[in-house]
PDB file of N, CA and C in Angstrom:
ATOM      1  N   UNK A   1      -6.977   7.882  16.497  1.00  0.00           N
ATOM      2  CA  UNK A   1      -6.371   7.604  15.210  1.00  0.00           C
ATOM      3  C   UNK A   1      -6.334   6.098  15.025  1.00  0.00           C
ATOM      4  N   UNK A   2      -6.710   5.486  13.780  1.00  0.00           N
ATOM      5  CA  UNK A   2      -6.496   3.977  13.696  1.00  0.00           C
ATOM      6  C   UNK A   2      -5.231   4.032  12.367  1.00  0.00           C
ATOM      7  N   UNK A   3      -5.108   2.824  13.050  1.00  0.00           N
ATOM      8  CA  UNK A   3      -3.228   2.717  12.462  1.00  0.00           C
ATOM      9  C   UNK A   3      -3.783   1.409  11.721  1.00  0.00           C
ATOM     10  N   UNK A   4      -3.118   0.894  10.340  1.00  0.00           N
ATOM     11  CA  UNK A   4      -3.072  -0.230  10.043  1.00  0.00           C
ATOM     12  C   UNK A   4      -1.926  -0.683   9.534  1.00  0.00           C
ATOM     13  N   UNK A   5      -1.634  -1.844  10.266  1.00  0.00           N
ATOM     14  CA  UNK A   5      -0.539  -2.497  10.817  1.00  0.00           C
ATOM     15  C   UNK A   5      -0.045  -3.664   9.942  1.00  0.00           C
ATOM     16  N   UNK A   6       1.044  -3.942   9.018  1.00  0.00           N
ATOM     17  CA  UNK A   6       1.067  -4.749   8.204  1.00  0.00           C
ATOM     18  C   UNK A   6       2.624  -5.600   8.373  1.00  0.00           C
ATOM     19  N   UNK A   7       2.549  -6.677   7.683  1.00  0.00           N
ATOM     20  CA  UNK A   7       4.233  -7.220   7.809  1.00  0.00           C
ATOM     21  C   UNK A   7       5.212  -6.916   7.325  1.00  0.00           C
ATOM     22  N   UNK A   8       6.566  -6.926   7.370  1.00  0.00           N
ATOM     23  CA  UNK A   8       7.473  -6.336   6.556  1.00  0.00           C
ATOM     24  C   UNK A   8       7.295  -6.912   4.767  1.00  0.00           C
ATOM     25  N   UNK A   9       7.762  -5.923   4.078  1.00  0.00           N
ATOM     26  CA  UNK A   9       7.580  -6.341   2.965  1.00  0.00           C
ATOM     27  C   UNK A   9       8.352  -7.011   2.931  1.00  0.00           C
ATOM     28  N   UNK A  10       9.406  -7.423   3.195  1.00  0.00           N
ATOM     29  CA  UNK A  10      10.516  -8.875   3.295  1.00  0.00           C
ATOM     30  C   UNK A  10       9.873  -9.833   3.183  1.00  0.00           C
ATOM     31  N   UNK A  11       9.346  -9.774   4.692  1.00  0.00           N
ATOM     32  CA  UNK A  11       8.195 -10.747   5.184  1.00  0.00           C
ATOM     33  C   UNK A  11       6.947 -11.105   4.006  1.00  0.00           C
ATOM     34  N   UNK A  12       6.373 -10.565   3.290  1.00  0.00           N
ATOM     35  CA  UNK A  12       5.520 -10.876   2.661  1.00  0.00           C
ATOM     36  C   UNK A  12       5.865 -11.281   1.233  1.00  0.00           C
ATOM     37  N   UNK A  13       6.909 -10.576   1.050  1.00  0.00           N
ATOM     38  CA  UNK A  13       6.992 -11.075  -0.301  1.00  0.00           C
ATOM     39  C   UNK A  13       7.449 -12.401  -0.376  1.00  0.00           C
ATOM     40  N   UNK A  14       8.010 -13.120   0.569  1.00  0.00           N
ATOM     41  CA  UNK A  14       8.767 -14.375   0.789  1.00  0.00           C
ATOM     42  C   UNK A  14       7.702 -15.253   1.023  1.00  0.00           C
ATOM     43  N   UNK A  15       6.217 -15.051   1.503  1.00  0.00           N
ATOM     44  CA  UNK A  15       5.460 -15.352   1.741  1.00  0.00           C
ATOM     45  C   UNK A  15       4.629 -16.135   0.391  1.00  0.00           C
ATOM     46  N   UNK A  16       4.865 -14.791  -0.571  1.00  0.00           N
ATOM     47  CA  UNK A  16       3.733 -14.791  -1.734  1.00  0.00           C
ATOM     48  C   UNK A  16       3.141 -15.409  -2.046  1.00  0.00           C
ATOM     49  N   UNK A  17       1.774 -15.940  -1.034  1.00  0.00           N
ATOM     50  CA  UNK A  17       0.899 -16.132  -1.114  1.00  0.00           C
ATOM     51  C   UNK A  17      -0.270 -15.153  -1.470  1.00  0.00           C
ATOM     52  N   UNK A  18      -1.964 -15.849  -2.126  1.00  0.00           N
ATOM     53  CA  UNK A  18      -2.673 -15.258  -2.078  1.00  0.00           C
ATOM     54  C   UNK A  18      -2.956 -14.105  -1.102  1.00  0.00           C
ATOM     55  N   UNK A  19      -2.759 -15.097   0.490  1.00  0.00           N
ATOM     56  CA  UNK A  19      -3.407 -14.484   1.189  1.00  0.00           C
ATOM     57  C   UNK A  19      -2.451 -13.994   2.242  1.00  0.00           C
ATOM     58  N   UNK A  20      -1.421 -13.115   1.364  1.00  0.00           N
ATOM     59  CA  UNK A  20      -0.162 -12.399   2.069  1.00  0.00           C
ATOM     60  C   UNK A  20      -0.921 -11.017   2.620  1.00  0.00           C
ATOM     61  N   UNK A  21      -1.947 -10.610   3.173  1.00  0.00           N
ATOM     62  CA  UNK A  21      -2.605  -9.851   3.846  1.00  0.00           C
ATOM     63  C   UNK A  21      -3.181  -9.870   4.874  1.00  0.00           C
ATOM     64  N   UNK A  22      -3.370 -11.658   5.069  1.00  0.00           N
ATOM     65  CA  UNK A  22      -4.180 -11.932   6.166  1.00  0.00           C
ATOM     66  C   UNK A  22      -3.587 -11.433   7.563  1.00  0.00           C
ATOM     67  N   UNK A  23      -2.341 -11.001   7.733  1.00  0.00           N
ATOM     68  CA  UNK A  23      -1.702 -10.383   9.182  1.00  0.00           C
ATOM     69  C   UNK A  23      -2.217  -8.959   9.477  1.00  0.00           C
ATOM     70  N   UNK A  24      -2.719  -8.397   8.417  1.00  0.00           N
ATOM     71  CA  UNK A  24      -3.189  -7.055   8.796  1.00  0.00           C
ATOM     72  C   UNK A  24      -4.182  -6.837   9.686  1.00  0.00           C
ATOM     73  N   UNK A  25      -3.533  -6.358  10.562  1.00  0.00           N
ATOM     74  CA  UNK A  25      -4.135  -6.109  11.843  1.00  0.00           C
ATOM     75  C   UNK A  25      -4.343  -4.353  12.261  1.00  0.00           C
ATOM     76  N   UNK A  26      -5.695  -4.011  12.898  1.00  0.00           N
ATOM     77  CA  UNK A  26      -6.231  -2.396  12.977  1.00  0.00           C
ATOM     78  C   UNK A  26      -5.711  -2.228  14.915  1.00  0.00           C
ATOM     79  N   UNK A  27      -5.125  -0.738  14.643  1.00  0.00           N
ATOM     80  CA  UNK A  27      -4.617  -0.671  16.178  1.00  0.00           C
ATOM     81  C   UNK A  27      -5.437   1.269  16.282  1.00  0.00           C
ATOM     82  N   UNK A  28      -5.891   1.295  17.363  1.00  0.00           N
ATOM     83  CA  UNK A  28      -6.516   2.645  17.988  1.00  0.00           C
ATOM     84  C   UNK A  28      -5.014   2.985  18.682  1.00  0.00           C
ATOM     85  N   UNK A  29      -4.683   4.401  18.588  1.00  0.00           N
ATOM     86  CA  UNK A  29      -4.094   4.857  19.059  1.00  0.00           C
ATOM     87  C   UNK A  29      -4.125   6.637  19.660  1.00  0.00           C
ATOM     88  N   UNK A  30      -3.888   7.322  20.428  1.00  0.00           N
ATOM     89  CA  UNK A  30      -4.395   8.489  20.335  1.00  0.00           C
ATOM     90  C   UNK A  30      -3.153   9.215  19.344  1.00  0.00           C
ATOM     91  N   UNK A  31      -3.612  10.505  19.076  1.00  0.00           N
ATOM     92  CA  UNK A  31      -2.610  11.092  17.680  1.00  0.00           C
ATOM     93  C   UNK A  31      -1.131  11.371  18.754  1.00  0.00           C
ATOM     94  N   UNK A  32      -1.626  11.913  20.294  1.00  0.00           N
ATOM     95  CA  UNK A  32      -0.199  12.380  20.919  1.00  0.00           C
ATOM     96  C   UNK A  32       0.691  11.471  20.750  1.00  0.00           C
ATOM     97  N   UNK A  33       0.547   9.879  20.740  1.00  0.00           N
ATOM     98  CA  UNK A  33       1.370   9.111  20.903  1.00  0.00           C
ATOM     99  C   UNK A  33       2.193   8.632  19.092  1.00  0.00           C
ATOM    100  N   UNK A  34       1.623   9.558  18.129  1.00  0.00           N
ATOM    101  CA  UNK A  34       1.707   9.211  16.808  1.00  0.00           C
ATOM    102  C   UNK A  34       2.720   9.906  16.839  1.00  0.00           C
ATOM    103  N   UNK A  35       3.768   9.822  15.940  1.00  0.00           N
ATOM    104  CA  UNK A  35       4.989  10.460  15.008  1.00  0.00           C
ATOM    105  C   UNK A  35       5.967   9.962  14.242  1.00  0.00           C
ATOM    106  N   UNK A  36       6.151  10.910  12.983  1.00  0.00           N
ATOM    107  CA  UNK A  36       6.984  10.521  12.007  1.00  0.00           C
ATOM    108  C   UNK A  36       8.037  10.443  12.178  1.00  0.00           C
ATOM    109  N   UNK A  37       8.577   9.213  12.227  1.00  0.00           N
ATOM    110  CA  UNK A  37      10.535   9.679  12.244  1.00  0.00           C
ATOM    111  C   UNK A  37      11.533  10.398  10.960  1.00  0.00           C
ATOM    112  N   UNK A  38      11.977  10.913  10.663  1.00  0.00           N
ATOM    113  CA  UNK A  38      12.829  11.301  10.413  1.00  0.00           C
ATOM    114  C   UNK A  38      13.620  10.189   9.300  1.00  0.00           C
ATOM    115  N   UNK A  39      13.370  10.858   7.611  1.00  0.00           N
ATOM    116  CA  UNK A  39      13.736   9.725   6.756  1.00  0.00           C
ATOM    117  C   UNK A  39      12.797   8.753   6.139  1.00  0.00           C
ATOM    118  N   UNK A  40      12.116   8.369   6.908  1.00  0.00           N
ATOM    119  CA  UNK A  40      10.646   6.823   6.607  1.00  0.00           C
ATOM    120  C   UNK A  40       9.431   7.997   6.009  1.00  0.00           C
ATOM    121  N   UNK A  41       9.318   8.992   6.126  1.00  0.00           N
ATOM    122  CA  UNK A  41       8.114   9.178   4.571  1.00  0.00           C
ATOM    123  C   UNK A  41       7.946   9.094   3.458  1.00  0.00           C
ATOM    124  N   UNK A  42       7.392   9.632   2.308  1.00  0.00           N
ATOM    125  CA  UNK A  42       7.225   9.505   1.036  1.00  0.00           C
ATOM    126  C   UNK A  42       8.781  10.310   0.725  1.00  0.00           C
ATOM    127  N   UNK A  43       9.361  10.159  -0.380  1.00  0.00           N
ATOM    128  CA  UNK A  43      10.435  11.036  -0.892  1.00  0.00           C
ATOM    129  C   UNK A  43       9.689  12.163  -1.486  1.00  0.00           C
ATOM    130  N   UNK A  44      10.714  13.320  -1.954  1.00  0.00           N
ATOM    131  CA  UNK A  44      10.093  14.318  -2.378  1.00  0.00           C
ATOM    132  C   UNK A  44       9.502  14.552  -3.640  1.00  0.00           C
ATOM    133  N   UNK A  45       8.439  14.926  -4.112  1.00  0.00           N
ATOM    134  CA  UNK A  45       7.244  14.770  -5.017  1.00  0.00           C
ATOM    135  C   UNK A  45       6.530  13.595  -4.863  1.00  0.00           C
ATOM    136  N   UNK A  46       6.623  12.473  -4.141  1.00  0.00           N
ATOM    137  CA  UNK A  46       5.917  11.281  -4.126  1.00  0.00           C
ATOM    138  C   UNK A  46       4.262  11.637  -3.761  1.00  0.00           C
ATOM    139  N   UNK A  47       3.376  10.240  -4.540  1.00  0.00           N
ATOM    140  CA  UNK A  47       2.198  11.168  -4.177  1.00  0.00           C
ATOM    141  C   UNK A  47       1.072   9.889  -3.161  1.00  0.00           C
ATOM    142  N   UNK A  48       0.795   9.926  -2.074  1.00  0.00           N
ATOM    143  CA  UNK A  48       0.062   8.644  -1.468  1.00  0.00           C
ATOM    144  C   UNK A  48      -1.469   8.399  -2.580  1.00  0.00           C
ATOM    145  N   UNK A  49      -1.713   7.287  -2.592  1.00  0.00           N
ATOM    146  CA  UNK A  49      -3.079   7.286  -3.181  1.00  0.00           C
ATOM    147  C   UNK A  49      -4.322   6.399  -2.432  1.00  0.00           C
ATOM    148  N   UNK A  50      -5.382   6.677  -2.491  1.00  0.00           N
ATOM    149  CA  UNK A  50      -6.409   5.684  -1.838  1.00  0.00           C
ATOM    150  C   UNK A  50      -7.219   4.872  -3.138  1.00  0.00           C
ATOM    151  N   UNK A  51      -7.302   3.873  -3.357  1.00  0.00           N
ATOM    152  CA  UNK A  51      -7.743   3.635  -4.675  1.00  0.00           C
ATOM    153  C   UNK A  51      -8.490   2.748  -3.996  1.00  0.00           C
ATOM    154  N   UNK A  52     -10.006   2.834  -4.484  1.00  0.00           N
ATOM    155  CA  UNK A  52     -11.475   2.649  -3.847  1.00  0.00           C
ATOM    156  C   UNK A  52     -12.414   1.502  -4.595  1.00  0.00           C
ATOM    157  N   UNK A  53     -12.940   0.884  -4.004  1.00  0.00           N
ATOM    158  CA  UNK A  53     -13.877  -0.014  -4.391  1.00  0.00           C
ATOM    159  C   UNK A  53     -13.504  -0.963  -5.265  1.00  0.00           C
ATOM    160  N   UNK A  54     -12.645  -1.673  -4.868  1.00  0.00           N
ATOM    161  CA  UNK A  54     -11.559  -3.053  -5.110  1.00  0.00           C
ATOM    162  C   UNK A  54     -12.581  -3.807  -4.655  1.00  0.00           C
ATOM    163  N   UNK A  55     -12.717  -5.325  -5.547  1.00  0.00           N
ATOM    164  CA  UNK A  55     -13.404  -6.178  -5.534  1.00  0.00           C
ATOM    165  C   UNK A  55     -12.543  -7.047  -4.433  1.00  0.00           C
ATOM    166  N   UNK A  56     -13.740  -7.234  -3.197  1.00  0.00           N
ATOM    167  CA  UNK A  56     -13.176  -8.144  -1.609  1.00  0.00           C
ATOM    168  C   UNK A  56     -12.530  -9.250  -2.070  1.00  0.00           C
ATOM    169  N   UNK A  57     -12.467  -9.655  -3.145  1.00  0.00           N
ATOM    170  CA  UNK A  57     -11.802 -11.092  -3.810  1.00  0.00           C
ATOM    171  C   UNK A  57     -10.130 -11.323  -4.059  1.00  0.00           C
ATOM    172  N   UNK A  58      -9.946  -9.711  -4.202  1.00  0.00           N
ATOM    173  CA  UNK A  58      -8.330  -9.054  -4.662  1.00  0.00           C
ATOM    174  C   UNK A  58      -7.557  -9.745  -3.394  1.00  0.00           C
ATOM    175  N   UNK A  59      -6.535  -9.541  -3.808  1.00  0.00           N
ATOM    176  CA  UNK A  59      -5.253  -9.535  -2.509  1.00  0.00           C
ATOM    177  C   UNK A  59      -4.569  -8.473  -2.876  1.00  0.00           C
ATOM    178  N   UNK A  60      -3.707  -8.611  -1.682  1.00  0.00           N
ATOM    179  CA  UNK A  60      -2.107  -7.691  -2.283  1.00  0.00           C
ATOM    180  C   UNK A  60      -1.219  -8.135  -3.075  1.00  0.00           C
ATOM    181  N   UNK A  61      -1.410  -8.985  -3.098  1.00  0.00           N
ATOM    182  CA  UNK A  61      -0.548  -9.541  -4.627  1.00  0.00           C
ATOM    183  C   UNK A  61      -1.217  -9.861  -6.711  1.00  0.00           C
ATOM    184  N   UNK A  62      -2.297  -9.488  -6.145  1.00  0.00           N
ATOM    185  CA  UNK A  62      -3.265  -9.850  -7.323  1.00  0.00           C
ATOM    186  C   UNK A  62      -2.911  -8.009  -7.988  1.00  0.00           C
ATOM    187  N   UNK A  63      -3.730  -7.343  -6.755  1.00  0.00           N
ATOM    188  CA  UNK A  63      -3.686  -6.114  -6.973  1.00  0.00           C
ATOM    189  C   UNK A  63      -1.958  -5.489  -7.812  1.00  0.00           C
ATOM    190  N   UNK A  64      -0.779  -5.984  -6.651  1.00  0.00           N
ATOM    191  CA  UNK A  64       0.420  -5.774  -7.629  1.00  0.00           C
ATOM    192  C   UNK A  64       0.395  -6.707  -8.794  1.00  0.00           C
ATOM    193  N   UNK A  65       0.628  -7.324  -9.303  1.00  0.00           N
ATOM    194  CA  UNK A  65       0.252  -7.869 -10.398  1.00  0.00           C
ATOM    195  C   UNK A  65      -0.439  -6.966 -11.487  1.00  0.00           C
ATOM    196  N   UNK A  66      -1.826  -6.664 -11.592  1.00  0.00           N
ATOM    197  CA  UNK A  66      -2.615  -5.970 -12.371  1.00  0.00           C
ATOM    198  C   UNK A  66      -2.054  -4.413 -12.557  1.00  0.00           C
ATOM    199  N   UNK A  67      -1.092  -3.745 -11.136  1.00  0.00           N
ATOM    200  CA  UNK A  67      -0.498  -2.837 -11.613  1.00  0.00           C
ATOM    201  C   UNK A  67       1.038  -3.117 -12.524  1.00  0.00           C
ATOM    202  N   UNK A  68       1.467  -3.819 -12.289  1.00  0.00           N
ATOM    203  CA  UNK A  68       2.959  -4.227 -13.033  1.00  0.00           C
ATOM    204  C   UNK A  68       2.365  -4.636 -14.397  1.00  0.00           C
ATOM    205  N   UNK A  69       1.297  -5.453 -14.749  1.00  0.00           N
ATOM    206  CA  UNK A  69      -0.001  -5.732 -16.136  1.00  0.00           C
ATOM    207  C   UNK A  69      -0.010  -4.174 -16.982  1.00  0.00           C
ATOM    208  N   UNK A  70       0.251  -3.790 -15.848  1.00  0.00           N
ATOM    209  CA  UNK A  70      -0.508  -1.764 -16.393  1.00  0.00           C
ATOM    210  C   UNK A  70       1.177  -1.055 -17.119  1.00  0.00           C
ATOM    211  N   UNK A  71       2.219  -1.645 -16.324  1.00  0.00           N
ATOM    212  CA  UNK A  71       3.289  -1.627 -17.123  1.00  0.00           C
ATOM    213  C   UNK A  71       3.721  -0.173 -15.750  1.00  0.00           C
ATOM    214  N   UNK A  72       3.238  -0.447 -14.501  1.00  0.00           N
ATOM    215  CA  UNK A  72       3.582   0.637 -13.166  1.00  0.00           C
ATOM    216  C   UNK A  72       4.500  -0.868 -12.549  1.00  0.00           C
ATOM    217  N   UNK A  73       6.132  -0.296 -12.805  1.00  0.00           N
ATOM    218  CA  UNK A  73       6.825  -0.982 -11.700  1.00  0.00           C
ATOM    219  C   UNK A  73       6.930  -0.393 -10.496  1.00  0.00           C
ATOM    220  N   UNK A  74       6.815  -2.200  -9.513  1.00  0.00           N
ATOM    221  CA  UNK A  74       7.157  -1.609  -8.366  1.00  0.00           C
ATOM    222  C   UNK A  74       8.528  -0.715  -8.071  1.00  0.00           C
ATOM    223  N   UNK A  75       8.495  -0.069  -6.918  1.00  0.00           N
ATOM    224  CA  UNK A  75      10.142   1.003  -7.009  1.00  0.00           C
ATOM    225  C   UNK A  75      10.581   2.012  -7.834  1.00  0.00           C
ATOM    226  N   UNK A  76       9.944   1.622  -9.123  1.00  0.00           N
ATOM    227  CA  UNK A  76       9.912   2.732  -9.724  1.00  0.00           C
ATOM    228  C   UNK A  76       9.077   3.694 -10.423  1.00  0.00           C
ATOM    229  N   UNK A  77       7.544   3.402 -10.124  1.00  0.00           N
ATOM    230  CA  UNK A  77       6.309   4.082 -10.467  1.00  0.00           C
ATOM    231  C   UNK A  77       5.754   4.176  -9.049  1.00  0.00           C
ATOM    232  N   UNK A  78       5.924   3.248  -8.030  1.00  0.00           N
ATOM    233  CA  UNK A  78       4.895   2.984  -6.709  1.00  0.00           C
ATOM    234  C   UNK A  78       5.763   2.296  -5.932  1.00  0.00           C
ATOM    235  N   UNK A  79       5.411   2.583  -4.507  1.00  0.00           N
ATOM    236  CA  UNK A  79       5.798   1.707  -3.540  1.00  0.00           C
ATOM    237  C   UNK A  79       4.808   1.652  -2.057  1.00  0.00           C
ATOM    238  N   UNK A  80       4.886   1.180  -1.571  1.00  0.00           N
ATOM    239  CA  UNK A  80       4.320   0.153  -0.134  1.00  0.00           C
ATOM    240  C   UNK A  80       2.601   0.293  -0.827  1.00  0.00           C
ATOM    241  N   UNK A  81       2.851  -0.697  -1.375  1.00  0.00           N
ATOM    242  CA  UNK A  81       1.236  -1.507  -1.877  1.00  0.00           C
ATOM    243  C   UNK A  81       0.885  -1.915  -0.399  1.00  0.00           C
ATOM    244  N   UNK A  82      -0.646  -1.322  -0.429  1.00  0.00           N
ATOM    245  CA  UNK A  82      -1.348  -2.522   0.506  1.00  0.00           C
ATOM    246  C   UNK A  82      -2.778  -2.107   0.009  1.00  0.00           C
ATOM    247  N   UNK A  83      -3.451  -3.395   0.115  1.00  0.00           N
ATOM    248  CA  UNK A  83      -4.994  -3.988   0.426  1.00  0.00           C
ATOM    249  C   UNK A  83      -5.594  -4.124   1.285  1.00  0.00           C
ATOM    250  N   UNK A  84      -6.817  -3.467   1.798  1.00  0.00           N
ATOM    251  CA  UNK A  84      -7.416  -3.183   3.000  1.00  0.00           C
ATOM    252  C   UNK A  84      -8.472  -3.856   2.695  1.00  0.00           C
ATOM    253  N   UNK A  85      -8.854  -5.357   2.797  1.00  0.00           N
ATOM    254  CA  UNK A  85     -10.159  -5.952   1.719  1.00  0.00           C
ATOM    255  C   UNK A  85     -11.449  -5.874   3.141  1.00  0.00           C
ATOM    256  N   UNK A  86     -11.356  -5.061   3.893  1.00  0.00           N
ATOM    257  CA  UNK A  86     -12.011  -4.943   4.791  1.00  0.00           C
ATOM    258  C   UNK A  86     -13.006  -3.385   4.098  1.00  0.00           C
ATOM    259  N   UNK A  87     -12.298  -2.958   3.873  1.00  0.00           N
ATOM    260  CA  UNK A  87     -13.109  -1.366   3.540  1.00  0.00           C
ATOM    261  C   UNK A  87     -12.811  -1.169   1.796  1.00  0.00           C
ATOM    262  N   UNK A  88     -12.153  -2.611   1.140  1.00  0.00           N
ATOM    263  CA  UNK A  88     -11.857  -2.501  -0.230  1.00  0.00           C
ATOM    264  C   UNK A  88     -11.124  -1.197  -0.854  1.00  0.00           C
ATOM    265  N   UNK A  89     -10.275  -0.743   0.298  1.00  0.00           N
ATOM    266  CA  UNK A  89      -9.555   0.307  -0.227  1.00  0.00           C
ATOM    267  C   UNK A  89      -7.802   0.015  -0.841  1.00  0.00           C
ATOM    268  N   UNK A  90      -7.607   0.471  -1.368  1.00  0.00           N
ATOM    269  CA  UNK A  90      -5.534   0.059  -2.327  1.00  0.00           C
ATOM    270  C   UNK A  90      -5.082   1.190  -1.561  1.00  0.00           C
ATOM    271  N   UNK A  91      -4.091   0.835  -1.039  1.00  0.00           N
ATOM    272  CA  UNK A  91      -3.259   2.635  -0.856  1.00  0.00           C
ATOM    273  C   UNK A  91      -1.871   2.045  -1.344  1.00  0.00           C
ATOM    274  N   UNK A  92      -1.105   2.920  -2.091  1.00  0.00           N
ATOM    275  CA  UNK A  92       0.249   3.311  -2.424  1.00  0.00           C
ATOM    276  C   UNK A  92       0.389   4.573  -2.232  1.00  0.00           C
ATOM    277  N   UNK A  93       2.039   4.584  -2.655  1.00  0.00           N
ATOM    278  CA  UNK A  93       2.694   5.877  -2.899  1.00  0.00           C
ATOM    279  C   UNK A  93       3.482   5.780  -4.333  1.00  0.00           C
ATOM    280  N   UNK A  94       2.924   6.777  -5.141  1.00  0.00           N
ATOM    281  CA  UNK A  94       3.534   6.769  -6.084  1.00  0.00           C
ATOM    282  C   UNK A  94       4.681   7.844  -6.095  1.00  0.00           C
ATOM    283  N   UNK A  95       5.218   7.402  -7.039  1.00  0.00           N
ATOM    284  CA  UNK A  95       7.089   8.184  -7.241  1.00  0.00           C
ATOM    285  C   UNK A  95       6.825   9.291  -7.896  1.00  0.00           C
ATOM    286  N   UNK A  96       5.850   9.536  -8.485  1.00  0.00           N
ATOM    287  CA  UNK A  96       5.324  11.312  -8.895  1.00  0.00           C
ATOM    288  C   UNK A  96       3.779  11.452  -9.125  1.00  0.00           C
ATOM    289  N   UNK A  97       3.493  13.213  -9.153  1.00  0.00           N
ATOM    290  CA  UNK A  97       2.634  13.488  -9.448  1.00  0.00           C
ATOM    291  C   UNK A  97       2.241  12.930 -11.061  1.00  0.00           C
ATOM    292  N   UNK A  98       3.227  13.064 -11.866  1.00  0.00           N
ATOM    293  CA  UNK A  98       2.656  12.379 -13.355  1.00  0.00           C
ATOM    294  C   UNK A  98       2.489  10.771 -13.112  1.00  0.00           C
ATOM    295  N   UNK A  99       3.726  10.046 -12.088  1.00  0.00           N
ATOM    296  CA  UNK A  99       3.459   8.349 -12.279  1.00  0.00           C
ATOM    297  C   UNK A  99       1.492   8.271 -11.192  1.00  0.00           C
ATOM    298  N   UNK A 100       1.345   9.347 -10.075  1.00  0.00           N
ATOM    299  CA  UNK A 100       0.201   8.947  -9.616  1.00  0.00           C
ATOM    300  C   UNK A 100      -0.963   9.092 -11.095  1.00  0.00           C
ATOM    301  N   UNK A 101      -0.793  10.181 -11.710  1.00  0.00           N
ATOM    302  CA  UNK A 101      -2.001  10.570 -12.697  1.00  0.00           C
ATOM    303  C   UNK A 101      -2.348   9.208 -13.595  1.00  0.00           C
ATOM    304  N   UNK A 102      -1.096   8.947 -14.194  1.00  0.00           N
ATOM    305  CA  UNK A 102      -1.040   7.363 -14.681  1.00  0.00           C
ATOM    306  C   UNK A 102      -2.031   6.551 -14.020  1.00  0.00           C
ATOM    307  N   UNK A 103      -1.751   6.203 -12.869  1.00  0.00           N
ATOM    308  CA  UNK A 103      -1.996   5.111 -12.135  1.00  0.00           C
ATOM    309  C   UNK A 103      -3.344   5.235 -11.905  1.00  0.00           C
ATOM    310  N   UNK A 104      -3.828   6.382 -12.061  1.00  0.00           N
ATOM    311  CA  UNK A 104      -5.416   7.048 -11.551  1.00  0.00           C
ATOM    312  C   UNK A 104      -6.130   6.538 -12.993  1.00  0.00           C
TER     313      UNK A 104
END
């Protein structure tokens, strides 16, 4: 299983820089040693998304930006933005099946 490993959003947003992504770091792990705790997943109806073929130029902050542009607040349409400008993939979690359809 590969895990990708990012800073606290505390941490980054205090940061807000362009290049508030550059800590993302890829970790191999086997799945036995994987598990969810209790509380830390999506809430109920929330929907994860993979949003694909993001121009390598984006950040994680450009990317939020252009969604808050779209009129999707953070916390309350989406939450844990990240940018993978390695495989140009977005993943969130949106706060519903109608706020993901939006966002799609």
């Amino acid at each position: 299983l590969e895990v990708l490993c990012f800073p606290e959003a505390a941490g980054a947003a205090a940061a807000g820089g362009e290049d508030d992504d550059k800590d993302l770091r890829r970790v191999s792990v086997g799945v036995e040693r994987v598990s969810v705790l209790p509380g830390t997943g999506p809430a109920d109806g929330a929907v994860r998304l993979r949003l694909r073929n993001i121009p390598a130029e984006c950040t994680t902050t450009l990317l939020r930006e252009e969604l808050e542009d779209e009129g999707f607040e953070e916390g309350s349409s989406f939450s844990h933005l990240l940018f993978d400008r390695e495989h140009r993939f977005g993943y969130l979690t949106a706060s519903s099946d109608r706020a993901a359809l939006q966002i799609v």
